[in-house]
C-alpha atoms as a PDB file:
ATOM      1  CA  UNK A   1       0.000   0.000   0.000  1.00  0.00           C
ATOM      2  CA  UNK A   2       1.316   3.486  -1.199  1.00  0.00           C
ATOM      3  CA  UNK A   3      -0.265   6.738   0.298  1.00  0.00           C
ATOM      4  CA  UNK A   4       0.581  10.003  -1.185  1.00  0.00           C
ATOM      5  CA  UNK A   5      -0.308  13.392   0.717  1.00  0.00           C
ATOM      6  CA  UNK A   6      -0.395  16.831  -0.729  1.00  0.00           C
ATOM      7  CA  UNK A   7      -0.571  19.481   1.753  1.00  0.00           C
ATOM      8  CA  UNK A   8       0.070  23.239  -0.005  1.00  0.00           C
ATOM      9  CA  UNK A   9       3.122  22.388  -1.135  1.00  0.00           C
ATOM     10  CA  UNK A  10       4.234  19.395   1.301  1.00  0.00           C
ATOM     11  CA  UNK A  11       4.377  15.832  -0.427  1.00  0.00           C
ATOM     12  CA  UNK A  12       4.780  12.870   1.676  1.00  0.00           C
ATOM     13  CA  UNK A  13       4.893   9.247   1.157  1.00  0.00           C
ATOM     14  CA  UNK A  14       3.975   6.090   3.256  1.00  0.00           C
ATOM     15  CA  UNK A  15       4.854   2.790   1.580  1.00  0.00           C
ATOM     16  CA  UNK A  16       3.738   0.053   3.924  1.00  0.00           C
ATOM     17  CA  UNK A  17       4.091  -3.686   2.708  1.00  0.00           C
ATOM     18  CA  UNK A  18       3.382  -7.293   3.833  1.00  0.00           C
ATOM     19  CA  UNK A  19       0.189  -9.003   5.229  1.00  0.00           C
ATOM     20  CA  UNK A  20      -3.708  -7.855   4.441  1.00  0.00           C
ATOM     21  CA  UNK A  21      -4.650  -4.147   3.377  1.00  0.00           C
ATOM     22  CA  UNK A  22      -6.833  -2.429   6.351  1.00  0.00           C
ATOM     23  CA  UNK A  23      -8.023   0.189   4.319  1.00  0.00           C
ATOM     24  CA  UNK A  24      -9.887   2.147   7.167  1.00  0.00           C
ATOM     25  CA  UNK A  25      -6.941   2.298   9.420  1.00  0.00           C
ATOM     26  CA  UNK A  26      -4.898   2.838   5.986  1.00  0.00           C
ATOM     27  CA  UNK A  27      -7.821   5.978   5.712  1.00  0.00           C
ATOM     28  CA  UNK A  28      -6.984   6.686   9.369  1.00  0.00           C
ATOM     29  CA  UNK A  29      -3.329   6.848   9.235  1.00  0.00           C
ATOM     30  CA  UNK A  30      -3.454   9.637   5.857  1.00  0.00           C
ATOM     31  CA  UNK A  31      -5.687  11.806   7.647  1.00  0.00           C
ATOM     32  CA  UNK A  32      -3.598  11.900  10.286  1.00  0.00           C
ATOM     33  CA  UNK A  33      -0.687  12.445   8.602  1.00  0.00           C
ATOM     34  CA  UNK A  34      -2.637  15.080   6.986  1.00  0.00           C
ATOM     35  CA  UNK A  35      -3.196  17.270  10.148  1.00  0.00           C
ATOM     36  CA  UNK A  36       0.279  16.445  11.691  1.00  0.00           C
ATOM     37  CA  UNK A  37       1.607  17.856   8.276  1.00  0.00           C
ATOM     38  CA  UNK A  38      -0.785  20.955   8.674  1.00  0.00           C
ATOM     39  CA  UNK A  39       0.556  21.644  12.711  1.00  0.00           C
ATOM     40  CA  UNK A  40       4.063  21.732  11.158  1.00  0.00           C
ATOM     41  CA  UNK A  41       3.096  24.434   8.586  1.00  0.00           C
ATOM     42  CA  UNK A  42       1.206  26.529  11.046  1.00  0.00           C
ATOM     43  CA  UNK A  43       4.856  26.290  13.122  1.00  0.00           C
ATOM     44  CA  UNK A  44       2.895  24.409  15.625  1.00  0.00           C
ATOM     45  CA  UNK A  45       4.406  21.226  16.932  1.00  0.00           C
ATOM     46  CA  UNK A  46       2.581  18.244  15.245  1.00  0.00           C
ATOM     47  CA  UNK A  47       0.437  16.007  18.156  1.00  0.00           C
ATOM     48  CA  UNK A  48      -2.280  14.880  15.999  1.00  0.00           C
ATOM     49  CA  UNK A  49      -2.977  11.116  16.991  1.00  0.00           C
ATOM     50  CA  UNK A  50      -4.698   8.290  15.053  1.00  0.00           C
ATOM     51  CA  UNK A  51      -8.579   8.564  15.774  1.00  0.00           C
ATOM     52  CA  UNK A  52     -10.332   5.553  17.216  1.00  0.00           C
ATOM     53  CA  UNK A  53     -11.985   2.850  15.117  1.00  0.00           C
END
């Protein structure tokens, strides 16, 4: 599984591999990626966390 972010002008890229997909936590994991990478640009320190299930 690949995940690409865009945030402004931020790219990132997960690459996980091995065993099953878990798309939801997969969904999970980008948006918090998402908001840590947002924190960052606002000069904040990132402390987003994964959301529960």
């Amino acid at each position: 599984m690949a995940i690409v972010l865009r945030s402004g002008t931020l790219v990132a890229t997960v690459t996980t591999e091995g065993g099953p997909v878990d798309l939801a936590g997969t969904r999970r994991l980008a948006a918090m990626l998402v908001k840590r990478i947002e924190q960052a640009q606002a000069g904040r320190t990132p402390d987003a966390g994964l959301d529960p299930a």
